[in-house]
N, C-alpha and C. Protein backbone atom coordinates (compact mmCIF):
# COMPACT_ATOMS: atom_id res chain seq x y z
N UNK A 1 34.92 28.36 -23.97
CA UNK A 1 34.54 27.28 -23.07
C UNK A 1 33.02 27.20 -22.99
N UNK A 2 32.50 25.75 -22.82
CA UNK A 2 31.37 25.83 -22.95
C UNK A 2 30.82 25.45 -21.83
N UNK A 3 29.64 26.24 -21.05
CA UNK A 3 29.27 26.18 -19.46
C UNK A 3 28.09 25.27 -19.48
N UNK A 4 28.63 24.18 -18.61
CA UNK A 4 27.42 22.53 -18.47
C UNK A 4 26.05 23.38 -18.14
N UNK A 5 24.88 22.43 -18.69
CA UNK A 5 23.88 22.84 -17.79
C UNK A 5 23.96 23.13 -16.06
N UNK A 6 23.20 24.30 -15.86
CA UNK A 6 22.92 23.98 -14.64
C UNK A 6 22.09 23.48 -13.68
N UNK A 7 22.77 23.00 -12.67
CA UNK A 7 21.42 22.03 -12.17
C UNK A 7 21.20 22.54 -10.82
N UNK A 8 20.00 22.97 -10.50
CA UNK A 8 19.85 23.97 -8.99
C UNK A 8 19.65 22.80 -8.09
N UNK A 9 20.03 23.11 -6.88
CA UNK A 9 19.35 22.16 -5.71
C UNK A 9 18.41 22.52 -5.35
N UNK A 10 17.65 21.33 -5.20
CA UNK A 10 16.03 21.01 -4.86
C UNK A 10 15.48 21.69 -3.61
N UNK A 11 13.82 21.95 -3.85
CA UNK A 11 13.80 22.22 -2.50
C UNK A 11 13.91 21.15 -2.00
N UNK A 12 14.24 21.93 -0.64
CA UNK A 12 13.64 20.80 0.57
C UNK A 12 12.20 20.84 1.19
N UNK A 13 11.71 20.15 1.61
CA UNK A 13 10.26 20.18 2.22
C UNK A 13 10.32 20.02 3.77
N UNK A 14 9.54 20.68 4.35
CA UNK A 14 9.74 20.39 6.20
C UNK A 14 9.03 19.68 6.34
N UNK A 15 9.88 19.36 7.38
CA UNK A 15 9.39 17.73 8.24
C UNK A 15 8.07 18.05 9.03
N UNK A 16 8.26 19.18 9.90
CA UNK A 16 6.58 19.23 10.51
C UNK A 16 5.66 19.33 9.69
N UNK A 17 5.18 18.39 8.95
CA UNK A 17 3.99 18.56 8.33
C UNK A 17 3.77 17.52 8.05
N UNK A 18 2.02 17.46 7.62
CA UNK A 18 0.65 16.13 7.60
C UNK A 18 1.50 14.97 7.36
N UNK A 19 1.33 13.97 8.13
CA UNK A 19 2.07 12.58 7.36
C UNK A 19 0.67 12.09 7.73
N UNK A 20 0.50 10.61 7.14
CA UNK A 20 -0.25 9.91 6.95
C UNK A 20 0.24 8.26 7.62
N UNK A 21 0.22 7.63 8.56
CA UNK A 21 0.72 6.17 8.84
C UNK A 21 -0.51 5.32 8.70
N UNK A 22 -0.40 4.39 7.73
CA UNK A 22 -1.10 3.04 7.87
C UNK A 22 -0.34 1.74 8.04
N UNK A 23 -1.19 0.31 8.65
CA UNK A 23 -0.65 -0.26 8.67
C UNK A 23 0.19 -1.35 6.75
N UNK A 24 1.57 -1.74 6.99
CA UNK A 24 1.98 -2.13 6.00
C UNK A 24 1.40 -3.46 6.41
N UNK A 25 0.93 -3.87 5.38
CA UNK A 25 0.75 -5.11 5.00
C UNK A 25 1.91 -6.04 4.15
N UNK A 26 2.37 -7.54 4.79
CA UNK A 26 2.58 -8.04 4.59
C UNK A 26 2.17 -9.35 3.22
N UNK A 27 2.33 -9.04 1.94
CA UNK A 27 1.68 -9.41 0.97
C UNK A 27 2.55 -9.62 -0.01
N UNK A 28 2.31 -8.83 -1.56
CA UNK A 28 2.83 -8.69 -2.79
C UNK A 28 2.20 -7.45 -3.67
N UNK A 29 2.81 -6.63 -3.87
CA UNK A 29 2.48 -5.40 -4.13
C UNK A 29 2.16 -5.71 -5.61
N UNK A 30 0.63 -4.76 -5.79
CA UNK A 30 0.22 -5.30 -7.01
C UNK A 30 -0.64 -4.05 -7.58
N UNK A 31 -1.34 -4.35 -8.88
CA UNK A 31 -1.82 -2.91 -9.18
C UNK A 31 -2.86 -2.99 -10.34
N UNK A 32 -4.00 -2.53 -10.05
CA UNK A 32 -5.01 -2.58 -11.69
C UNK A 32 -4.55 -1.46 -12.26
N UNK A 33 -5.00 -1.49 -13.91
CA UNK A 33 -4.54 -0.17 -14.51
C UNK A 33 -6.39 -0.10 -15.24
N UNK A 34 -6.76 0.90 -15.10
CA UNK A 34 -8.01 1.19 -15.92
C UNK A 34 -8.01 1.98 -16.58
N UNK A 35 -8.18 1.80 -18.43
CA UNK A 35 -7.58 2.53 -19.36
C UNK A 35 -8.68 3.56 -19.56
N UNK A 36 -8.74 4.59 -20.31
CA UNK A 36 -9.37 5.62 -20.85
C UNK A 36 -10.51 4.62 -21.62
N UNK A 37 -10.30 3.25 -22.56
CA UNK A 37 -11.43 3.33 -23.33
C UNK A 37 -11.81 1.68 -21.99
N UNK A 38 -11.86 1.94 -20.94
CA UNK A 38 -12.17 0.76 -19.98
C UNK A 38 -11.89 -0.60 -19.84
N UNK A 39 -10.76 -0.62 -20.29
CA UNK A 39 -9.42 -1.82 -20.65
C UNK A 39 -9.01 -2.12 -18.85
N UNK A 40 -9.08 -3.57 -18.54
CA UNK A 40 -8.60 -3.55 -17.34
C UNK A 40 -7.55 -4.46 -16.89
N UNK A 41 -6.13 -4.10 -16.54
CA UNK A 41 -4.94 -4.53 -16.29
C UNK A 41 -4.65 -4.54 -15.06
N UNK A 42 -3.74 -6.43 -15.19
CA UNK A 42 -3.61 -6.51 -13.42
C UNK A 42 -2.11 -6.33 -13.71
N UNK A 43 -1.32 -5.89 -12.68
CA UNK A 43 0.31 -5.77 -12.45
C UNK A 43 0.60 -6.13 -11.07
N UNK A 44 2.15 -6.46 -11.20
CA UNK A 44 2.90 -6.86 -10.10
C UNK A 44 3.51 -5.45 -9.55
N UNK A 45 4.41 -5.80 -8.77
CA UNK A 45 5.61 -4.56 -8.33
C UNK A 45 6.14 -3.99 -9.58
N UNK A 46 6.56 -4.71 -11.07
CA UNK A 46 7.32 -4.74 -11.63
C UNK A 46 7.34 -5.31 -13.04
N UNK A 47 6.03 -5.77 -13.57
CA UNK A 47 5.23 -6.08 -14.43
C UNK A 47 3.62 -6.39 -14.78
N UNK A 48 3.31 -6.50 -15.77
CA UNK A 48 1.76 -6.82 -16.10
C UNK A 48 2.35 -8.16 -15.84
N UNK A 49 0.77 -8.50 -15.93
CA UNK A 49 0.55 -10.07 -15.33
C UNK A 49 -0.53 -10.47 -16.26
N UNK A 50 -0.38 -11.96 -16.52
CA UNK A 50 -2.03 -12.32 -16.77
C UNK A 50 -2.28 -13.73 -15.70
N UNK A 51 -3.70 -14.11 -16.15
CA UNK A 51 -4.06 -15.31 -15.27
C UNK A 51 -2.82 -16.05 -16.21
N UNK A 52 -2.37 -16.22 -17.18
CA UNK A 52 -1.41 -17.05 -17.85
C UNK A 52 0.02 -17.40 -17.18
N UNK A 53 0.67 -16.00 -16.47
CA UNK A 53 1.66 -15.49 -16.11
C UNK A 53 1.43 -14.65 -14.95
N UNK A 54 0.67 -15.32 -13.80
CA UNK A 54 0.23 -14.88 -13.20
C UNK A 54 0.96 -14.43 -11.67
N UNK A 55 0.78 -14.21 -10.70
CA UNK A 55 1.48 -13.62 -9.45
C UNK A 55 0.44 -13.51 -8.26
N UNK A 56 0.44 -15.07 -7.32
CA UNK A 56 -0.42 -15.80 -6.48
C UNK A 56 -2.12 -15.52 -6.82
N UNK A 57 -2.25 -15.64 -7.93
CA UNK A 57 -3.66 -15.46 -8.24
C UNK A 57 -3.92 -14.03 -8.52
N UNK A 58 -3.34 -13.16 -8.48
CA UNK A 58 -3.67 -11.67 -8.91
C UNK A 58 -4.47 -11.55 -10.05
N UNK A 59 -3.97 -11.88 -10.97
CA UNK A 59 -4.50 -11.60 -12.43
C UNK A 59 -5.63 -12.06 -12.55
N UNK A 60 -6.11 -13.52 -12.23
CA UNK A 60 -6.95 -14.24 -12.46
C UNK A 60 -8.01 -13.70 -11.57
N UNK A 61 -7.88 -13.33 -10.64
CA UNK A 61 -8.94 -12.22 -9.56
C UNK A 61 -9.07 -11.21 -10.14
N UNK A 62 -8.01 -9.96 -10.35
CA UNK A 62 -8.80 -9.09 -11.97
C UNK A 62 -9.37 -9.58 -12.46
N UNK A 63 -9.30 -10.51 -13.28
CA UNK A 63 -10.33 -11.08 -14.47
C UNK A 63 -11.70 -10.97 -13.94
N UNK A 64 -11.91 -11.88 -13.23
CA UNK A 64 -13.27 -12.36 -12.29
C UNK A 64 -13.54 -11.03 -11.96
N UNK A 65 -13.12 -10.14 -11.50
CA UNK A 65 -13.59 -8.71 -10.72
C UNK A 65 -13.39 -7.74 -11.86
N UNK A 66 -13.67 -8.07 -13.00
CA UNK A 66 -12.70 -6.60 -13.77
C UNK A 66 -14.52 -5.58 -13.63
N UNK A 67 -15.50 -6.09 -13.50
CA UNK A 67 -16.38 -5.47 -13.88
C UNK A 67 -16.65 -4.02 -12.93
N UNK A 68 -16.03 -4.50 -11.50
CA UNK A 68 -16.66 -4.52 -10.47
C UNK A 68 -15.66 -2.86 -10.09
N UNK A 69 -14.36 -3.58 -10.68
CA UNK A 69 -12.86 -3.23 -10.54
C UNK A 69 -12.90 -1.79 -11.28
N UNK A 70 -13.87 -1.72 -12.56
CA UNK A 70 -14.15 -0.61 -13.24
C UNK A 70 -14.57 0.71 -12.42
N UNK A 71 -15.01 0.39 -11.28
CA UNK A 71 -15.60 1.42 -10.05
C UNK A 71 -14.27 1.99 -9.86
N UNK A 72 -13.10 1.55 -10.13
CA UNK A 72 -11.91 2.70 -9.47
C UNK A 72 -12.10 3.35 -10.58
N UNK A 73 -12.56 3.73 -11.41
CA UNK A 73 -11.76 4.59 -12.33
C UNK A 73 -10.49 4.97 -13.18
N UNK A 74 -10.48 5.80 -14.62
CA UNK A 74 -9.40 5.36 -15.28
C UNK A 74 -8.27 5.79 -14.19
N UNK A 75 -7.12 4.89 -14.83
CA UNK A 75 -5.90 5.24 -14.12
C UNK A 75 -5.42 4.06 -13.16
N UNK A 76 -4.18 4.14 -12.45
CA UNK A 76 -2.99 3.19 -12.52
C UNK A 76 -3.48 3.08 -10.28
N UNK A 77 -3.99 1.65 -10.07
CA UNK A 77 -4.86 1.21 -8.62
C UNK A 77 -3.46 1.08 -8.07
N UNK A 78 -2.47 1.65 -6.51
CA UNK A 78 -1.95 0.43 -6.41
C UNK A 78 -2.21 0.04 -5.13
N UNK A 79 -1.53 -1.17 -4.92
CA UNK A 79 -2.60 -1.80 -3.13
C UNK A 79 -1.17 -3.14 -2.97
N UNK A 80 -2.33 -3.59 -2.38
CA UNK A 80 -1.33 -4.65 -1.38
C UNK A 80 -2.48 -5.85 -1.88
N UNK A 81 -1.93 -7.36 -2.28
CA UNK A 81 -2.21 -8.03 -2.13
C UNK A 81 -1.95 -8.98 -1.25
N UNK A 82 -3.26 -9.29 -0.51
CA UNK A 82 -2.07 -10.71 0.98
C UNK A 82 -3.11 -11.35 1.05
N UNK A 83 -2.98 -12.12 1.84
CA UNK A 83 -3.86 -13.17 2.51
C UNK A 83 -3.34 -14.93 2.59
N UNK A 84 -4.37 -15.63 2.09
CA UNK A 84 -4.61 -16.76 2.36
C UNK A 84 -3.39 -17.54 0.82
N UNK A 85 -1.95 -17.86 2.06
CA UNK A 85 -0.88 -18.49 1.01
C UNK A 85 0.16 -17.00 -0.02
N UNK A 86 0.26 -15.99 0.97
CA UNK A 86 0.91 -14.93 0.54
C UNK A 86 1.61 -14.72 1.66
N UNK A 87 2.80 -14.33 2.24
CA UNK A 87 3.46 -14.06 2.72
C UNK A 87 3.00 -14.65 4.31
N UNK A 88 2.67 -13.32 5.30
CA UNK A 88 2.19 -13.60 6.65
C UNK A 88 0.85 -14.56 6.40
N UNK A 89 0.31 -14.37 5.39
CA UNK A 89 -1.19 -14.85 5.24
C UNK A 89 -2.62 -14.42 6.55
N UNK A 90 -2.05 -13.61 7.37
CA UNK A 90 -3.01 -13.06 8.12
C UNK A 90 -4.10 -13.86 8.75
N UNK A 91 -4.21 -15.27 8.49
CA UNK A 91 -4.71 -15.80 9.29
C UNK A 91 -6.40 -15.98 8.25
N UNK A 92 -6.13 -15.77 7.47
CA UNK A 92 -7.18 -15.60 6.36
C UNK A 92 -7.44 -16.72 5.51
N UNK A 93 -8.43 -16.91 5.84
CA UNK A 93 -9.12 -18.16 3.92
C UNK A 93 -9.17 -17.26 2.78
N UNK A 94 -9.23 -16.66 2.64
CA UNK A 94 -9.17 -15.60 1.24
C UNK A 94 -8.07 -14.74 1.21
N UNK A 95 -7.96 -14.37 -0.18
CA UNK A 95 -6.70 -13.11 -0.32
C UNK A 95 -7.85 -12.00 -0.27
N UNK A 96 -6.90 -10.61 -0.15
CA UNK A 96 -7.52 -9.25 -0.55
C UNK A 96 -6.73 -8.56 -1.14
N UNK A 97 -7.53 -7.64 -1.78
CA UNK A 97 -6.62 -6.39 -2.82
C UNK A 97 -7.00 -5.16 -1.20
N UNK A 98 -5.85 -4.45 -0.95
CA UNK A 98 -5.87 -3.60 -0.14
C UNK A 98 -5.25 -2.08 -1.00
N UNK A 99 -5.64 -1.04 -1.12
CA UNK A 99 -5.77 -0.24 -2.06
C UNK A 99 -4.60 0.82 -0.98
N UNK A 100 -3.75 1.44 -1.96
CA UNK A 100 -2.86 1.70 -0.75
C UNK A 100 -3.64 4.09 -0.91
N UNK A 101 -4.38 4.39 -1.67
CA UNK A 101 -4.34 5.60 -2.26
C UNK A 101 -5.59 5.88 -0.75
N UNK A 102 -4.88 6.44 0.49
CA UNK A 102 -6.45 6.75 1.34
C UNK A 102 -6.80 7.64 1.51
N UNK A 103 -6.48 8.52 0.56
CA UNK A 103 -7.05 9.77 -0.23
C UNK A 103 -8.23 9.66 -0.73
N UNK A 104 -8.12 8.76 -1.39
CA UNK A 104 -9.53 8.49 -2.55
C UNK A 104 -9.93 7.48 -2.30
N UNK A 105 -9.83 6.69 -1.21
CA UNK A 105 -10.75 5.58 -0.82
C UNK A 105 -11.02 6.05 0.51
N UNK A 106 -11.73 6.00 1.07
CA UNK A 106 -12.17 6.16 2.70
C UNK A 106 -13.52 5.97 2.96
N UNK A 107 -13.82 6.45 4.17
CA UNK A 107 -15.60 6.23 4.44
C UNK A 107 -16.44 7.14 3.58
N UNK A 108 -16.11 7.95 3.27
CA UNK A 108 -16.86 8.38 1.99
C UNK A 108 -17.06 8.45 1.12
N UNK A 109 -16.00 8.08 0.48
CA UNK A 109 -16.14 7.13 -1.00
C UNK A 109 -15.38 6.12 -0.72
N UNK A 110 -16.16 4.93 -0.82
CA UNK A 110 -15.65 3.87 -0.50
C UNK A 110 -15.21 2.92 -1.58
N UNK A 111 -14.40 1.96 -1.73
CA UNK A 111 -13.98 1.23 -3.02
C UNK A 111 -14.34 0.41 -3.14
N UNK A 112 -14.84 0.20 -4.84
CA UNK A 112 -15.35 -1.08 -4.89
C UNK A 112 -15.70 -2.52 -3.72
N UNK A 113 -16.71 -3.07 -4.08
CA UNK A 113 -16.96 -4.66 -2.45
C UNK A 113 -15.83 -4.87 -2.65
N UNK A 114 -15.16 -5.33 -3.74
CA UNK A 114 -13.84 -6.62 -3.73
C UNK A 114 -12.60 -5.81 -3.38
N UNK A 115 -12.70 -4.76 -2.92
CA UNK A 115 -11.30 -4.36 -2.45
C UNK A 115 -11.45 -3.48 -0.54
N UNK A 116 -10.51 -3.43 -0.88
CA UNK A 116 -10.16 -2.43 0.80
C UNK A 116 -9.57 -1.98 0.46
N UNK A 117 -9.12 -1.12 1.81
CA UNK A 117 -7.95 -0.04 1.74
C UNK A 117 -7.10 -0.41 3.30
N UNK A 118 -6.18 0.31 2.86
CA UNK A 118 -5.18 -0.18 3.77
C UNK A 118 -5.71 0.57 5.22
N UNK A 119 -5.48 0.34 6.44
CA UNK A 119 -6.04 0.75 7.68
C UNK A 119 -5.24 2.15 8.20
N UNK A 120 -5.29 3.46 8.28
CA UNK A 120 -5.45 4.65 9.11
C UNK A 120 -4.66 4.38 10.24
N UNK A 121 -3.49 4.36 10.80
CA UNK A 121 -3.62 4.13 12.41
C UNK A 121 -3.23 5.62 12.76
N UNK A 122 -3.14 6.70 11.92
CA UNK A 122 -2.57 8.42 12.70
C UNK A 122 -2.52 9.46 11.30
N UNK A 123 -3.39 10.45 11.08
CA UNK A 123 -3.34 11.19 10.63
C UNK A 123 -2.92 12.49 11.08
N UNK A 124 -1.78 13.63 10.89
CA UNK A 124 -1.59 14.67 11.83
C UNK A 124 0.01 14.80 11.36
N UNK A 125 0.45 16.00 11.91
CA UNK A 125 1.62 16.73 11.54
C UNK A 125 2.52 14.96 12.48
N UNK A 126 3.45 15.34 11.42
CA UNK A 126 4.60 14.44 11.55
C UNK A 126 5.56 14.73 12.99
N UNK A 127 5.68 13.78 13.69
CA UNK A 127 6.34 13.26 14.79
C UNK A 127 6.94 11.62 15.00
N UNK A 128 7.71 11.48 15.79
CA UNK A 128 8.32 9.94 15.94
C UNK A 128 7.60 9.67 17.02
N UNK A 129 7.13 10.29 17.52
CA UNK A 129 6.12 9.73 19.11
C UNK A 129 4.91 9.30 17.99
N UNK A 130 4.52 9.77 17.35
CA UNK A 130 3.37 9.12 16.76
C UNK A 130 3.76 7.48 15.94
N UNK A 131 4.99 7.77 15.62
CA UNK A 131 5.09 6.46 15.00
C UNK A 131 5.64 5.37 15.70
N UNK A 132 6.36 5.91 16.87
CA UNK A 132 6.33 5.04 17.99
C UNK A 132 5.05 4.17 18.29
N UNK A 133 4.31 5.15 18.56
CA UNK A 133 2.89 4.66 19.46
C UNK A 133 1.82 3.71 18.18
N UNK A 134 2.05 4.19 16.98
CA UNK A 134 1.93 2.97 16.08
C UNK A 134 2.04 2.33 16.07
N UNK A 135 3.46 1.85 15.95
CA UNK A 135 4.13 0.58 15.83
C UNK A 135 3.75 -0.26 17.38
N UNK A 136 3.97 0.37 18.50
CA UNK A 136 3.47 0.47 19.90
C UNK A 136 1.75 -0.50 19.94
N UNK A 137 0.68 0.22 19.45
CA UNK A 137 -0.41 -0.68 19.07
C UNK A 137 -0.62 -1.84 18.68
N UNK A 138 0.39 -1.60 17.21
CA UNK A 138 0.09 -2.97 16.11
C UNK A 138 0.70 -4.05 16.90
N UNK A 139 1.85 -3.66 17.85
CA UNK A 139 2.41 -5.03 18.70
C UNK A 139 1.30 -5.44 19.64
N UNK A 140 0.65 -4.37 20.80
CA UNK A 140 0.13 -4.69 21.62
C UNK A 140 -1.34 -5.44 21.42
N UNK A 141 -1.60 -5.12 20.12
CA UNK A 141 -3.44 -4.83 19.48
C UNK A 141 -3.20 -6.56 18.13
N UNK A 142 -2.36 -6.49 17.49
CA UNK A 142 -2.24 -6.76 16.12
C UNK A 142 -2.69 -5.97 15.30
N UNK A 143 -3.23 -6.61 13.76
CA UNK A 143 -3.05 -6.43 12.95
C UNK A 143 -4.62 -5.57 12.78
N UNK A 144 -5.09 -4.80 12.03
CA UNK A 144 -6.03 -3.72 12.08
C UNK A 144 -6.58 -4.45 10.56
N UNK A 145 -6.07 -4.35 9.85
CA UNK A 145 -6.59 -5.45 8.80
C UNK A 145 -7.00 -6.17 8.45
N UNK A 146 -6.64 -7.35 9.78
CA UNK A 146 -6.98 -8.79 10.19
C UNK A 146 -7.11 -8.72 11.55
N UNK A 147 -8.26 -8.74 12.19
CA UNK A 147 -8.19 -8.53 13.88
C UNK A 147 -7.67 -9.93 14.75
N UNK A 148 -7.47 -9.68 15.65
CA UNK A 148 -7.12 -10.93 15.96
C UNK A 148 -5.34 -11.74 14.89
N UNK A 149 -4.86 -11.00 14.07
CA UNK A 149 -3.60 -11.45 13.67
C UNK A 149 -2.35 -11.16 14.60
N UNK A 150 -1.87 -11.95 15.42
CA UNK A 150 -0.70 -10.70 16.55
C UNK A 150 0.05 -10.68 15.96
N UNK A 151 0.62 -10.76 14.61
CA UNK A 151 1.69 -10.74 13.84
C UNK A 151 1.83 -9.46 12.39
N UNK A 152 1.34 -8.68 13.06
CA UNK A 152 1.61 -7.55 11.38
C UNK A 152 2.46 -7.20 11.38
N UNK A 153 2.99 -6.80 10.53
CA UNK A 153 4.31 -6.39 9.56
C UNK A 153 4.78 -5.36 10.01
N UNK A 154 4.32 -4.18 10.33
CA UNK A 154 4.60 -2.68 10.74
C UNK A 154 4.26 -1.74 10.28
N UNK A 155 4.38 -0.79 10.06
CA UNK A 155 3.42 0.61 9.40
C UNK A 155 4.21 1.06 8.07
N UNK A 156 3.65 2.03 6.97
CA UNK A 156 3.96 2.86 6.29
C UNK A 156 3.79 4.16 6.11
N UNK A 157 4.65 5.15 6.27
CA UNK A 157 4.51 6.77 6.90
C UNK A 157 4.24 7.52 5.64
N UNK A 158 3.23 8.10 5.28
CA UNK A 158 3.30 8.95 4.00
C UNK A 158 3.75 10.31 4.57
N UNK A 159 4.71 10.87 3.98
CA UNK A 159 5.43 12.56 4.52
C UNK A 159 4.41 13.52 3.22
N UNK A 160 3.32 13.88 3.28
CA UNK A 160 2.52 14.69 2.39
C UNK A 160 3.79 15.78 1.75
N UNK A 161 4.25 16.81 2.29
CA UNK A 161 5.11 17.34 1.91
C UNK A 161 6.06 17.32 1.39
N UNK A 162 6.98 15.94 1.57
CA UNK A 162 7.91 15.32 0.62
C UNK A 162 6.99 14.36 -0.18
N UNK A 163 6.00 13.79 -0.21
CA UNK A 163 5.60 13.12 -1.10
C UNK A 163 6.26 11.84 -1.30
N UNK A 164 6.27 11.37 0.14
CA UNK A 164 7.55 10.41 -0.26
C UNK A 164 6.51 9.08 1.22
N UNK A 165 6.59 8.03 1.12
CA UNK A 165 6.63 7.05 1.96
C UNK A 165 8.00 6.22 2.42
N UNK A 166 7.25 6.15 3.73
CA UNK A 166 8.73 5.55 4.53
C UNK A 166 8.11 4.36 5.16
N UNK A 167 8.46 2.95 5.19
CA UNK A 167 8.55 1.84 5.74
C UNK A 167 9.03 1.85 7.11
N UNK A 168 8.89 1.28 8.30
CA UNK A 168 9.27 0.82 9.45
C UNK A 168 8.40 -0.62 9.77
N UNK A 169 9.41 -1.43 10.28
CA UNK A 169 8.61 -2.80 10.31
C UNK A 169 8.88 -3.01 11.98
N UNK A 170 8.53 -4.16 12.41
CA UNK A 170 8.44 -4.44 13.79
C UNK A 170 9.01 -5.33 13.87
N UNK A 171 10.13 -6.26 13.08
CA UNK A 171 10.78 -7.39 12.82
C UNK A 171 11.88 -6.38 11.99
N UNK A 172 12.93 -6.89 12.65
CA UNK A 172 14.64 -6.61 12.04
C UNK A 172 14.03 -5.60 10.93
N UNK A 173 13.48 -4.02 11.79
CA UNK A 173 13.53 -3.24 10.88
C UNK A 173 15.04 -2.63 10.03
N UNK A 174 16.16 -2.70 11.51
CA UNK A 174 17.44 -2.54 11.42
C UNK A 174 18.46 -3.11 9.97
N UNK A 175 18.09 -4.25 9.37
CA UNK A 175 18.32 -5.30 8.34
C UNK A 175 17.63 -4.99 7.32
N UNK A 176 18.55 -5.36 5.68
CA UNK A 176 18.14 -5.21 5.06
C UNK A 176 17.23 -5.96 4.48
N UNK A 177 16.16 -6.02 3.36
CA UNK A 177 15.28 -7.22 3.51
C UNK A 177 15.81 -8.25 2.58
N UNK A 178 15.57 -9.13 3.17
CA UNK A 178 15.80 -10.65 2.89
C UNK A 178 17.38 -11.28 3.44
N UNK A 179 17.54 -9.99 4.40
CA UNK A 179 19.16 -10.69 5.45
C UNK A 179 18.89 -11.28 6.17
């Protein structure tokens, strides 16, 4: 008889530990890729793009910015695109690339002019009172992104230890999306 591979169970990772919540932006998830010999690629959730075949102007904004865009460095950007004729539209005349990595973008190294990063609202060992009081703000405050928007989307929880992000929205988080 011949004995299947075996397959061990995973660790698990504990929950008390560093999470990261920013606010989610309401947009189209999008992504530069900057190659080793300085090749610069715009993507969707789920494909490359060009200004040809494009996804609400993404590509065609790479283009125009690829120079600028080269400041991230090689390797795969990803962020949030929203604004002006994208989803919530935030109340904005312009779109933005919002960089979702706030590891490597922050006040000390900051990203390229033409981009942002997504907004900080709680850094610190993982709790639901913290993400309460998140979500708690973005209703009472709005949108941290867009000041003055009373309509943001809701937060995204990075679990450092699982390595994993978790969504909660402030609208029929309960529902699946697009019910």
């Amino acid at each position: 008889m011949t004995i299947p591979e075996f397959i061990p169970w995973p660790k698990i990772p504990r929950l008390n530990r560093e999470c990261v919540i920013t606010e989610k932006l309401d947009g189209t998830n999008a992504s530069v890729l900057i190659t080793a010999g300085g090749k610069v690629i715009a993507g969707s959730r789920n494909r490359w793009i060009t200004p040809q075949n494009d996804n609400y102007g993404f590509a065609a904004w790479v283009e125009q910015n690829k120079a600028a865009l080269l400041e991230l460095g090689e390797g795969h950007h990803f962020g949030e695109w929203c604004g002006n004729g994208i989803q919530r539209t935030y109340g904005l005349s312009e779109k933005r690339f919002s960089l979702f990595n706030i590891h490597r973008w922050n006040a000390l190294t900051p990203p390229p002019k033409c981009c942002s990063v997504v907004p900080v609202l709680y850094k610190g060992i993982f709790h639901s009172d913290r993400i309460n009081e998140c979500l708690e703000h973005l209703r009472m405050h709005g949108s941290m992104a867009a000041p003055f928007f009373m309509r943001p989307e809701g937060i995204v929880v990075y679990h450092t230890a699982a390595n994993q992000c978790f969504k909660v929205t402030l609208e029929k988080d309960n529902e699946p999306k697009g019910a």
